[in-house]
C-alpha atoms as a PDB file:
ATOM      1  CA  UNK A   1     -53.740-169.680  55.848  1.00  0.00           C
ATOM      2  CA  UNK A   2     -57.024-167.842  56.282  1.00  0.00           C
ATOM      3  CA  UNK A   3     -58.964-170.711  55.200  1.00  0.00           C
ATOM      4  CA  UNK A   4     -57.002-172.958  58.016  1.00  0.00           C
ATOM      5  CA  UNK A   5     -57.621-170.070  60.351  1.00  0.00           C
ATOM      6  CA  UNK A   6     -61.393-169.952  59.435  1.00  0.00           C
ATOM      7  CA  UNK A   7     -61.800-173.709  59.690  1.00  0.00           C
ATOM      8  CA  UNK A   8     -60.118-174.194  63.530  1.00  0.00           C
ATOM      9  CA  UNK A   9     -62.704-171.694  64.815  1.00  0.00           C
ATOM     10  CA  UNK A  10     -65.479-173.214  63.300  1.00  0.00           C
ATOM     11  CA  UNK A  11     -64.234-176.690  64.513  1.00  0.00           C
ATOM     12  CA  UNK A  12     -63.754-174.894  68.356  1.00  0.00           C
ATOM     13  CA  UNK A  13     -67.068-173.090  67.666  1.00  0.00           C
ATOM     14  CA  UNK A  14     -68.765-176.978  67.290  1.00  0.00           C
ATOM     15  CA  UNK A  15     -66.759-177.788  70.149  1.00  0.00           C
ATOM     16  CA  UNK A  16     -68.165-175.251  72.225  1.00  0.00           C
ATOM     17  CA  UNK A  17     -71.880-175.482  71.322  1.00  0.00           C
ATOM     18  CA  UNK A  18     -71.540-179.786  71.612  1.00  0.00           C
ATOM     19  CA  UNK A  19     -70.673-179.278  75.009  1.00  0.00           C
ATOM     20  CA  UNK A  20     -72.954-176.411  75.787  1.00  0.00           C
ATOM     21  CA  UNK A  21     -75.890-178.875  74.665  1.00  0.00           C
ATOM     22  CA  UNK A  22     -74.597-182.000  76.615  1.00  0.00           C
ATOM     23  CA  UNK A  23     -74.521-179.661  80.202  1.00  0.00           C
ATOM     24  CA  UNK A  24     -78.108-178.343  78.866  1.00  0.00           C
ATOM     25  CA  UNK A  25     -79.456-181.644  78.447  1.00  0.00           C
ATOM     26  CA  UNK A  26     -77.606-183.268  81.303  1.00  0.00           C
ATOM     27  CA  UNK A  27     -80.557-181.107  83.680  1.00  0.00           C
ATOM     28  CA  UNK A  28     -83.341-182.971  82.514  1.00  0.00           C
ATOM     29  CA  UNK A  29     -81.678-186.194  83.356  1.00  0.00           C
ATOM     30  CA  UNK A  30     -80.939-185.033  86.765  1.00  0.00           C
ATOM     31  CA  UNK A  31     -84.316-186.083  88.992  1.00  0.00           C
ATOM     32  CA  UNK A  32     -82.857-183.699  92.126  1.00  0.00           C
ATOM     33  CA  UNK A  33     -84.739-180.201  92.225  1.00  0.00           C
ATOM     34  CA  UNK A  34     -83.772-177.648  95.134  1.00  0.00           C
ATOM     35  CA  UNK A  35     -86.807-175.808  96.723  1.00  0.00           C
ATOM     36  CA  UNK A  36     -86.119-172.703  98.157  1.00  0.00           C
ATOM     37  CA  UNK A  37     -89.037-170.988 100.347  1.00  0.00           C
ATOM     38  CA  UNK A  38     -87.712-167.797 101.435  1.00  0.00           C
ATOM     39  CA  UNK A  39     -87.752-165.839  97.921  1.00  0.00           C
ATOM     40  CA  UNK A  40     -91.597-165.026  98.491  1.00  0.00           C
ATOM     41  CA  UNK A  41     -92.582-161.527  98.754  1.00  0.00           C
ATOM     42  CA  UNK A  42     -96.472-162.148  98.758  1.00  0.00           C
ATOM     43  CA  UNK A  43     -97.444-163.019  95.222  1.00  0.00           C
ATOM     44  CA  UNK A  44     -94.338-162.354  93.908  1.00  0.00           C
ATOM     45  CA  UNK A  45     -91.109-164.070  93.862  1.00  0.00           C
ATOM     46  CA  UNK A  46     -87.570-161.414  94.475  1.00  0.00           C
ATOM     47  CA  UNK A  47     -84.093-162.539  94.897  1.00  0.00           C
ATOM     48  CA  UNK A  48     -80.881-161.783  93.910  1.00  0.00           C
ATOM     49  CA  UNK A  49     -78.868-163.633  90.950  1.00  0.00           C
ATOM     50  CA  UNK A  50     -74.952-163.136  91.133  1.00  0.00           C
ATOM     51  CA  UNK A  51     -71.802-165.304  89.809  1.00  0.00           C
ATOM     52  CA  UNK A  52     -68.148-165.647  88.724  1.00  0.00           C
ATOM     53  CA  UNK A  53     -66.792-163.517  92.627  1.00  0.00           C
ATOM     54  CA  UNK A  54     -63.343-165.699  91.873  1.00  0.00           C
ATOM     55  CA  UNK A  55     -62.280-164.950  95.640  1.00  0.00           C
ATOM     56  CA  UNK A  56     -58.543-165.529  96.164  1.00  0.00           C
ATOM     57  CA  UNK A  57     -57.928-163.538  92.479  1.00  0.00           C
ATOM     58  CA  UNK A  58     -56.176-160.236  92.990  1.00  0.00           C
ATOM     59  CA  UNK A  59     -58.583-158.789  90.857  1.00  0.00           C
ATOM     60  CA  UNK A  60     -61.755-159.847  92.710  1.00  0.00           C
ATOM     61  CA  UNK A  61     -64.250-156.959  93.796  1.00  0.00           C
ATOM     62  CA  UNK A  62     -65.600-158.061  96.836  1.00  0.00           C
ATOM     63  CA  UNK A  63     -66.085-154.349  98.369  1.00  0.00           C
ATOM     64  CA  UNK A  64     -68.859-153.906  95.980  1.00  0.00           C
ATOM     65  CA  UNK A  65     -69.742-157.449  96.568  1.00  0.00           C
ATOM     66  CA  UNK A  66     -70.272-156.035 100.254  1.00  0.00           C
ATOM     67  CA  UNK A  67     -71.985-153.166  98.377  1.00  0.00           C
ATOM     68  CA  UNK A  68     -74.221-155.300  96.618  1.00  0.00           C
ATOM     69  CA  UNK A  69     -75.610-157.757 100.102  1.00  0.00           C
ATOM     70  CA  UNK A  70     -76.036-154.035 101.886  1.00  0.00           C
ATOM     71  CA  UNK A  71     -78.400-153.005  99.253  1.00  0.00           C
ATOM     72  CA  UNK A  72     -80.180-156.600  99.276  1.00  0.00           C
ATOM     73  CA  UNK A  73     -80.966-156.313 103.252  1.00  0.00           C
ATOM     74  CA  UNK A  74     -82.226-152.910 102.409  1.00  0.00           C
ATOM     75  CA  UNK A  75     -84.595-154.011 100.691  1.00  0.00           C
ATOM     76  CA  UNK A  76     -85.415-156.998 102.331  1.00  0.00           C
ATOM     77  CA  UNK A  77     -84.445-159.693  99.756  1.00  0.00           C
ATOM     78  CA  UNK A  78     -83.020-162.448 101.273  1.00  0.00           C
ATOM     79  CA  UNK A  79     -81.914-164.991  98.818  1.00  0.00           C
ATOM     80  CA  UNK A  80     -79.367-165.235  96.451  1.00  0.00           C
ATOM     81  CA  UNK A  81     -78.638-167.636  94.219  1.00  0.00           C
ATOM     82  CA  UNK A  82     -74.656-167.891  92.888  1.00  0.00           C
ATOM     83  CA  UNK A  83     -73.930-169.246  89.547  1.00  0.00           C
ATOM     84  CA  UNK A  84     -70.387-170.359  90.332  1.00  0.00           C
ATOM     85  CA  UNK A  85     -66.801-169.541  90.645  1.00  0.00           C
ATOM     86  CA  UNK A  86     -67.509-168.915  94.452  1.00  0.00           C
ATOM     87  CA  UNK A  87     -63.544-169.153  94.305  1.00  0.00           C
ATOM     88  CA  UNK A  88     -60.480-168.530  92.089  1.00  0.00           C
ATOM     89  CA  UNK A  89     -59.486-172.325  91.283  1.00  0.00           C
ATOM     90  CA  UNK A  90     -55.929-173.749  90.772  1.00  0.00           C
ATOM     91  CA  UNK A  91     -54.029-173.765  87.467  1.00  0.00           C
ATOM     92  CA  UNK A  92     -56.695-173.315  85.220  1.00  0.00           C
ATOM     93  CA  UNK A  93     -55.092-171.540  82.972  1.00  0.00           C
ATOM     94  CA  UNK A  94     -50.945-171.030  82.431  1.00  0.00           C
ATOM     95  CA  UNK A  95     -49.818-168.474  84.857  1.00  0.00           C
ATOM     96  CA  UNK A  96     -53.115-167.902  87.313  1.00  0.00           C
ATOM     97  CA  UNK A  97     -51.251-168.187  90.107  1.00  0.00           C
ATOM     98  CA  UNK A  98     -49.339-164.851  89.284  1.00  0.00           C
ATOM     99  CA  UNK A  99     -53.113-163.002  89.382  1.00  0.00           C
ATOM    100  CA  UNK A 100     -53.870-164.614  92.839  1.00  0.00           C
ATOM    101  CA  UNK A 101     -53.202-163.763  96.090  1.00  0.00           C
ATOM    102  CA  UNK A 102     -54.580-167.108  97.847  1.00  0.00           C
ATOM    103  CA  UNK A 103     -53.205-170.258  96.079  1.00  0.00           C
ATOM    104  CA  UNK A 104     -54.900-173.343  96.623  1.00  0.00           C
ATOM    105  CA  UNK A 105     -57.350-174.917  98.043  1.00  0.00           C
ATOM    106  CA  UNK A 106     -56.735-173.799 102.060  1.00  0.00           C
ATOM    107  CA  UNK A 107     -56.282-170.365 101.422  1.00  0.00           C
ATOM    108  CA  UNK A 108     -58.662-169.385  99.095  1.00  0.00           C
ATOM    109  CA  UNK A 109     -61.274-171.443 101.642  1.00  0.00           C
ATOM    110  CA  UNK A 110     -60.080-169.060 104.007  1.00  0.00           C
ATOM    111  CA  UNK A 111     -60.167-166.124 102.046  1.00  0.00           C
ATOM    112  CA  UNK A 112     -64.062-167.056 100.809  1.00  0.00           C
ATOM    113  CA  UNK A 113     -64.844-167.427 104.716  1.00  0.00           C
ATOM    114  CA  UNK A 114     -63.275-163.961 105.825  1.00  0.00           C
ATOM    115  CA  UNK A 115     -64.573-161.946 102.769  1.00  0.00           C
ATOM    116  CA  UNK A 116     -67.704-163.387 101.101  1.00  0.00           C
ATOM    117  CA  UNK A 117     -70.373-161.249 102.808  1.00  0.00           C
ATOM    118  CA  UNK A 118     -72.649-162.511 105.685  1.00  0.00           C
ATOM    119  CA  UNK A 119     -75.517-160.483 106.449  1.00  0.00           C
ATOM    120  CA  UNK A 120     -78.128-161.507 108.924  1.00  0.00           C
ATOM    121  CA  UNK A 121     -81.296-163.545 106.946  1.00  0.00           C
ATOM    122  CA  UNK A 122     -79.778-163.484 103.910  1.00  0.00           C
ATOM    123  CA  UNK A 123     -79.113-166.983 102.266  1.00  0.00           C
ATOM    124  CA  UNK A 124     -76.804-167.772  99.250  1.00  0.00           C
ATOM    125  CA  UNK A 125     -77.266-170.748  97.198  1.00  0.00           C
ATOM    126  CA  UNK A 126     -74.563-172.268  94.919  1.00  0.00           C
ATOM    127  CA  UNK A 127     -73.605-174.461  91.780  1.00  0.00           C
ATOM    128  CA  UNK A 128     -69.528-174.819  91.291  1.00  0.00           C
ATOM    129  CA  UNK A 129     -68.265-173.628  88.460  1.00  0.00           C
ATOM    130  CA  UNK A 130     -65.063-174.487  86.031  1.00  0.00           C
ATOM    131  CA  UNK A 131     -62.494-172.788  88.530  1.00  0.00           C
ATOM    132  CA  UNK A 132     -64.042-174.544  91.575  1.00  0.00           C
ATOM    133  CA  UNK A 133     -63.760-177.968  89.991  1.00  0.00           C
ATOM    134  CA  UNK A 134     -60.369-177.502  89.292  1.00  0.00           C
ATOM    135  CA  UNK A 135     -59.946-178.782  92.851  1.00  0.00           C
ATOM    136  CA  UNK A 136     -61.612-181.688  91.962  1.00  0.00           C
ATOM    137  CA  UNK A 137     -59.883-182.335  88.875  1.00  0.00           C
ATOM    138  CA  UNK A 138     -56.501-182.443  90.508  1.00  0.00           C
ATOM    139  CA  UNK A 139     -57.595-183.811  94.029  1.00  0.00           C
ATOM    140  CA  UNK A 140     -60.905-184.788  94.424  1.00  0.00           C
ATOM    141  CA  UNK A 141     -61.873-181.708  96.301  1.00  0.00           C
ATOM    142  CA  UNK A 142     -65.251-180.236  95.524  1.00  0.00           C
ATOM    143  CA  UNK A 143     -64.887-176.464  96.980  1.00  0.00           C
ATOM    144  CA  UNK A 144     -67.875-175.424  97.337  1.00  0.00           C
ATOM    145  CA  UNK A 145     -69.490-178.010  99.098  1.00  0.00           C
ATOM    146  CA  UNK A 146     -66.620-178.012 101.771  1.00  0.00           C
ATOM    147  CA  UNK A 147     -66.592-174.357 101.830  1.00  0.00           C
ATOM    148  CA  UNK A 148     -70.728-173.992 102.603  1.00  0.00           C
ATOM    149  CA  UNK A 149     -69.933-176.785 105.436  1.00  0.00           C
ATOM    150  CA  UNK A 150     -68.205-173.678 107.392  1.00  0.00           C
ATOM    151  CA  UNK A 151     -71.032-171.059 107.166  1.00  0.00           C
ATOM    152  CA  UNK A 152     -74.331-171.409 107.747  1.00  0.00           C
ATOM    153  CA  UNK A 153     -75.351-169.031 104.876  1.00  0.00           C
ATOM    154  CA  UNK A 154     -73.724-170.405 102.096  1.00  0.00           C
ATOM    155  CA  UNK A 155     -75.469-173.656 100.614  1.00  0.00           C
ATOM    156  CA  UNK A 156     -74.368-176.158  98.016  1.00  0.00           C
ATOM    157  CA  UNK A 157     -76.967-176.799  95.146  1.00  0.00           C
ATOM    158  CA  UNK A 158     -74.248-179.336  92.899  1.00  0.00           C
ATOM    159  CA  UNK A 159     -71.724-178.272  90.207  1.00  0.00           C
ATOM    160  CA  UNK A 160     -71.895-176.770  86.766  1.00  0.00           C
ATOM    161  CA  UNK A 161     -76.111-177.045  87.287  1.00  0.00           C
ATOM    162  CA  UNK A 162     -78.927-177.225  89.067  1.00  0.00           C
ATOM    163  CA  UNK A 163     -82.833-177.314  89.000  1.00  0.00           C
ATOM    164  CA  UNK A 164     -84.082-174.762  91.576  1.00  0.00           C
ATOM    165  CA  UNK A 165     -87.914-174.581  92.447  1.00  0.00           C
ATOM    166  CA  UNK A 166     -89.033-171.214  94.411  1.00  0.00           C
ATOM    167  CA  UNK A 167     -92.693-171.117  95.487  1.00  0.00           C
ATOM    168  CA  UNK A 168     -95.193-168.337  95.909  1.00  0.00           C
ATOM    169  CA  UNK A 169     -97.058-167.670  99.105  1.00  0.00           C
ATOM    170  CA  UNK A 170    -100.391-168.552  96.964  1.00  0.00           C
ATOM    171  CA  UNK A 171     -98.808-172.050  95.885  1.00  0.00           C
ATOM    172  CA  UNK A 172     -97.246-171.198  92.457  1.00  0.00           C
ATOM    173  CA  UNK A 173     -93.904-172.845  91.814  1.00  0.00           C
ATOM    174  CA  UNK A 174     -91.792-171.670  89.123  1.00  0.00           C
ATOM    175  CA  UNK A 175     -88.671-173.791  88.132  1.00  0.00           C
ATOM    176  CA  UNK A 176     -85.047-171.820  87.708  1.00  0.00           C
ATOM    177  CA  UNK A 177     -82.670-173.598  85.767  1.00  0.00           C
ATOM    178  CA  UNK A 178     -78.828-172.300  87.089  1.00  0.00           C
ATOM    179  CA  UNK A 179     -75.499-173.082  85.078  1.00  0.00           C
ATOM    180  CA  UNK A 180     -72.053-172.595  84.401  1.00  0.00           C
ATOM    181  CA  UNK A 181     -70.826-173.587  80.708  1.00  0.00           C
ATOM    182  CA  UNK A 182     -67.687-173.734  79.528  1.00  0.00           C
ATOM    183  CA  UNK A 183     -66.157-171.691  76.091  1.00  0.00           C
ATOM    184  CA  UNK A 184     -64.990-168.264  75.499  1.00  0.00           C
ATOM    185  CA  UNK A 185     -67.689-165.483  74.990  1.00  0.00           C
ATOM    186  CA  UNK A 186     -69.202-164.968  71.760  1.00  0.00           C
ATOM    187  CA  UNK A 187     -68.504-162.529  69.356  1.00  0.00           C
ATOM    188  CA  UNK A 188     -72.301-161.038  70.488  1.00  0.00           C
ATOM    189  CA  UNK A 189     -72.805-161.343  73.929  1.00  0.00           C
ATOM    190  CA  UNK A 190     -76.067-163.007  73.705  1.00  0.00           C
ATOM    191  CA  UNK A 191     -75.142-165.615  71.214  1.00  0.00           C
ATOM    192  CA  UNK A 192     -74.560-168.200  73.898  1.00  0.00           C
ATOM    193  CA  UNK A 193     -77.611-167.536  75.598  1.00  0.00           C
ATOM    194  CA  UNK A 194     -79.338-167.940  72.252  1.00  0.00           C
ATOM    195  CA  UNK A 195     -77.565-171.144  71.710  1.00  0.00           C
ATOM    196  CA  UNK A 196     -78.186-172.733  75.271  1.00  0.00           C
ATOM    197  CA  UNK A 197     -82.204-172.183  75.112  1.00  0.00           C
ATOM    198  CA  UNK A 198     -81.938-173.801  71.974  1.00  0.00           C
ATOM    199  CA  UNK A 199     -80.700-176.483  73.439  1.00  0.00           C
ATOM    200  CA  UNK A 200     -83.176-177.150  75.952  1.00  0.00           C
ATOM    201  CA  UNK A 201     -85.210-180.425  75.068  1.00  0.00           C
ATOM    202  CA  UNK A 202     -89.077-179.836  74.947  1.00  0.00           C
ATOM    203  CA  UNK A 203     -90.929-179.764  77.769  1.00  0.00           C
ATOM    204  CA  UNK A 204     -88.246-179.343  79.771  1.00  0.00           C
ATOM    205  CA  UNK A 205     -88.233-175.497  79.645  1.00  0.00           C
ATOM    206  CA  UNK A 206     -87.660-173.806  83.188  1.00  0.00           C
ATOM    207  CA  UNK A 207     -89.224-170.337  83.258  1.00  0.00           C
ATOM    208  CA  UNK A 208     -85.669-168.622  83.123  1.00  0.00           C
ATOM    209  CA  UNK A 209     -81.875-169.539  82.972  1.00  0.00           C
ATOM    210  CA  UNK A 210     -78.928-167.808  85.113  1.00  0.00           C
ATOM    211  CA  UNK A 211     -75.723-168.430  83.349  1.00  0.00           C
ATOM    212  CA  UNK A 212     -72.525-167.911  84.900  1.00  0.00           C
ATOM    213  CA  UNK A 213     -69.259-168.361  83.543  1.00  0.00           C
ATOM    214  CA  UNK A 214     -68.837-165.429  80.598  1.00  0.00           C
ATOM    215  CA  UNK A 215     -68.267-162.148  83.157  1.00  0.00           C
ATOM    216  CA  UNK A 216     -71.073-160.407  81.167  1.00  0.00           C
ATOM    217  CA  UNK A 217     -74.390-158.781  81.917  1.00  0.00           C
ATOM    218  CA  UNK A 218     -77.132-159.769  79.657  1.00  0.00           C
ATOM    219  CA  UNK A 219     -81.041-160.356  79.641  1.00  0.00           C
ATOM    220  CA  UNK A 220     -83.132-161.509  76.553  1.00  0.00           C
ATOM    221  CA  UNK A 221     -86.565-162.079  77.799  1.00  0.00           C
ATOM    222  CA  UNK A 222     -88.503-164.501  74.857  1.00  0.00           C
ATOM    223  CA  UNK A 223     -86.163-166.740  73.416  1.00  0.00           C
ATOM    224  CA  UNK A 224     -88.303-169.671  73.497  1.00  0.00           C
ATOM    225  CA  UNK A 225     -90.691-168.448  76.105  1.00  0.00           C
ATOM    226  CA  UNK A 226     -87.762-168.379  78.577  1.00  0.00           C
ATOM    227  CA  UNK A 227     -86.051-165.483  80.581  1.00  0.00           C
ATOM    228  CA  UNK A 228     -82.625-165.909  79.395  1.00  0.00           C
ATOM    229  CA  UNK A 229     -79.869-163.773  82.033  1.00  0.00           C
ATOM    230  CA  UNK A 230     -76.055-163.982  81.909  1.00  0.00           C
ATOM    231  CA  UNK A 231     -75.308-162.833  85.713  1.00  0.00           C
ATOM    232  CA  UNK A 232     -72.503-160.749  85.338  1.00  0.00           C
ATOM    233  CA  UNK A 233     -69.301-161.262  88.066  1.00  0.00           C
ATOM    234  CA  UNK A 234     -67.619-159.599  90.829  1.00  0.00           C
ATOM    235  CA  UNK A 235     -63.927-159.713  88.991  1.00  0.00           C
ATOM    236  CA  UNK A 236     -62.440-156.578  86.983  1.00  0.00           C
ATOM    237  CA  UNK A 237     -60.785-157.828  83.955  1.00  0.00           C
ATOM    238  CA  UNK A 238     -57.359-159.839  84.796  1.00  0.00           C
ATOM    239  CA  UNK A 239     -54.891-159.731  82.006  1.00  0.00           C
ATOM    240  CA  UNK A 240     -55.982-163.064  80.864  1.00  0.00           C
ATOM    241  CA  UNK A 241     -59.158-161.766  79.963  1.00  0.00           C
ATOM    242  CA  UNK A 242     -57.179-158.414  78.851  1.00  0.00           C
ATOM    243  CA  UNK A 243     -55.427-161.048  76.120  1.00  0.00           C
ATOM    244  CA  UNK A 244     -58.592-162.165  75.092  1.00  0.00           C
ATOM    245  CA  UNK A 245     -59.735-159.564  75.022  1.00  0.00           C
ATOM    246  CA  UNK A 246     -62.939-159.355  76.823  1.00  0.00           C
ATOM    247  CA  UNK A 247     -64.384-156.877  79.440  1.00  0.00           C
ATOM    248  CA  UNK A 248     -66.047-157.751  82.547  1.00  0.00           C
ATOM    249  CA  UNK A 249     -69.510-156.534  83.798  1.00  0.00           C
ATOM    250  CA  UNK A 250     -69.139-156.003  87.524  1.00  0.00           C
ATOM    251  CA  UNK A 251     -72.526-156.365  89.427  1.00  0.00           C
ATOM    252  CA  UNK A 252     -75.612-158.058  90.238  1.00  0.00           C
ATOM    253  CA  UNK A 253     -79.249-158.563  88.891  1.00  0.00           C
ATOM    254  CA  UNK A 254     -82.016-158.147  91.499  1.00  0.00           C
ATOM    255  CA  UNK A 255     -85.214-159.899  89.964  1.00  0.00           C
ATOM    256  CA  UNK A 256     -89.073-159.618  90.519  1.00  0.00           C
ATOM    257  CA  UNK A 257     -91.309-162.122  89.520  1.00  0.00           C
ATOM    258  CA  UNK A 258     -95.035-162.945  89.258  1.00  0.00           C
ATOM    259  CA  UNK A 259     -96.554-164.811  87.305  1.00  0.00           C
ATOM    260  CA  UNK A 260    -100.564-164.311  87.405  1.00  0.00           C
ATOM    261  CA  UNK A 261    -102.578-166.950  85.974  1.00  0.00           C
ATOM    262  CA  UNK A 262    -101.847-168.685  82.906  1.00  0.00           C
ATOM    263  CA  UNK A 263    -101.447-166.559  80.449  1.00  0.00           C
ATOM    264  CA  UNK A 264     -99.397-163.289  82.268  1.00  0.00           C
ATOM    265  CA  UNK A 265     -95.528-164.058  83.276  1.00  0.00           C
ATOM    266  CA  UNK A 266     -94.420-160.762  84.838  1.00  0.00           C
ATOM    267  CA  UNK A 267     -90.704-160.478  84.826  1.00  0.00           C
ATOM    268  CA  UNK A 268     -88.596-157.421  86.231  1.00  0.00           C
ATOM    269  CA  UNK A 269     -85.059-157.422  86.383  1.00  0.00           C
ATOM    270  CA  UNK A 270     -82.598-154.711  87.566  1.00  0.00           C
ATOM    271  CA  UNK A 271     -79.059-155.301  86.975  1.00  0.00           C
ATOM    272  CA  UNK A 272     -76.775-153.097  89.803  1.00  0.00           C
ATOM    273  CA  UNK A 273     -73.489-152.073  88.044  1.00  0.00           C
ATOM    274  CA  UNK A 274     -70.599-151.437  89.346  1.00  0.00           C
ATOM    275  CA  UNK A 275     -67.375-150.049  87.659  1.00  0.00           C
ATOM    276  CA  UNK A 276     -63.985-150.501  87.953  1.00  0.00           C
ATOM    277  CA  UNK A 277     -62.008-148.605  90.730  1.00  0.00           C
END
């Protein structure tokens, strides 16, 4: 029976790491690249990496979201880049709709308009992630491009990943690869970081990945040569994840980064925790 046991999580482990390498390699196939202008402070790029707010769940956090966009326009960073589960999706797994308090589509567009926070200059880009396309999956729906078509602010990249390019004020570019995999978190919470940089193709590198998806707060800095984040959520831990069981790290990274000349890439990153109330 143990053998069996051992042999079905291997086979879902495979799986996993297949489909984590298709989404990886799907990015260099994709010829679209965003360019976003506003993250320059001088030399230096800062913004704001966040993911997984699930609006419409009853377990969402979106006072220290609110917490979170009051300390960016304090210190003058004004973009943000969202890796995905902008809302809490529909039926995605047996029972959801008993941890929500906006089901479907309508209200949890509602909900994302009244409580997703909009601050003056600040500017929040977006992939979709699993729960988002599970509008699409049932009706052709893709959320979070009709959601960003009611706010100014908000602003669809694509779904599950994009290519983003942010540019210095001396001319440096530096590509950002954001994504939103599918699987269950790893028994180490880097593993799947580790296995997604792996699974980059050569010379198609980007100087640092944002992963959404997992609820966890991670940063491994040289796997690769490539800043490696998982961005953490604005959810507590529902009793699905409870069942898992896995915890969720409540917050946001804040990131600094220069990169002088050809040899120096310098990289800070702050991540602003929150716990649970």
């Amino acid at each position: 029976m143990k053998k069996n046991r051992r042999k079905r999580k291997e086979k879902e482990l495979e799986k996993e790491l297949l489909r984590l390498q298709q989404i990886v390699n799907s990015f260099s196939r994709r010829k679209r690249k965003y360019r976003i202008e506003k993250a320059s402070h001088g030399n230096t790029l800062v913004f704001a990496v966040i993911g997984d707010t699930h609006i419409g769940s009853l377990y969402e956090r979106t006072d220290a979201l609110q917490e979170f966009y009051k300390l960016l326009a304090s210190e003058k960073i004004n973009v943000v880049l969202h890796c995905g589960d902008l809302t809490d999706g529909n039926k995605v797994y047996r029972g959801q709709e008993f941890e929500q308090y906006a089901i479907g589509f309508g209200q949890q567009k509602e909900a994302v308009l009244e409580r997703f926070p909009k601050i003056s200059g600040i500017e929040t880009f977006i992939i979709g992630g699993n729960h988002d396309m599970s509008y699409f999956k049932r009706n052709g729906i893709l959320a979070v491009q009709e959601i960003c078509k009611e706010r100014d602010d908000l602003h669809y990249l694509d779904d599950e990943i994009a290519t983003i390019i942010l540019e210095t004020k001396n001319g440096k570019k530096v590509r950002y690869l954001m994504m939103h995999p599918s699987g269950a978190t790893a028994y180490a919470v880097s593993y799947k970081s580790q296995k997604i940089v792996e699974a980059i193709s050569g010379g198609q590198k980007p100087k640092a990945i944002f992963i959404g998806h997992f609820h966890k707060a991670d940063y491994m800095p040289q796997w690769r040569n490539v800043h490696s984040f998982q961005v953490g959520c604005f959810e507590s831990q529902t009793p699905y994840m409870a069942r898992k069981p896995t915890p969720a790290h409540i917050g946001g990274w804040i990131i600094e980064h220069t990169i002088e000349g050809k040899l120096t890439d310098r990289l800070k990153a702050e991540f602003i925790n929150f716990y649970e109330k």
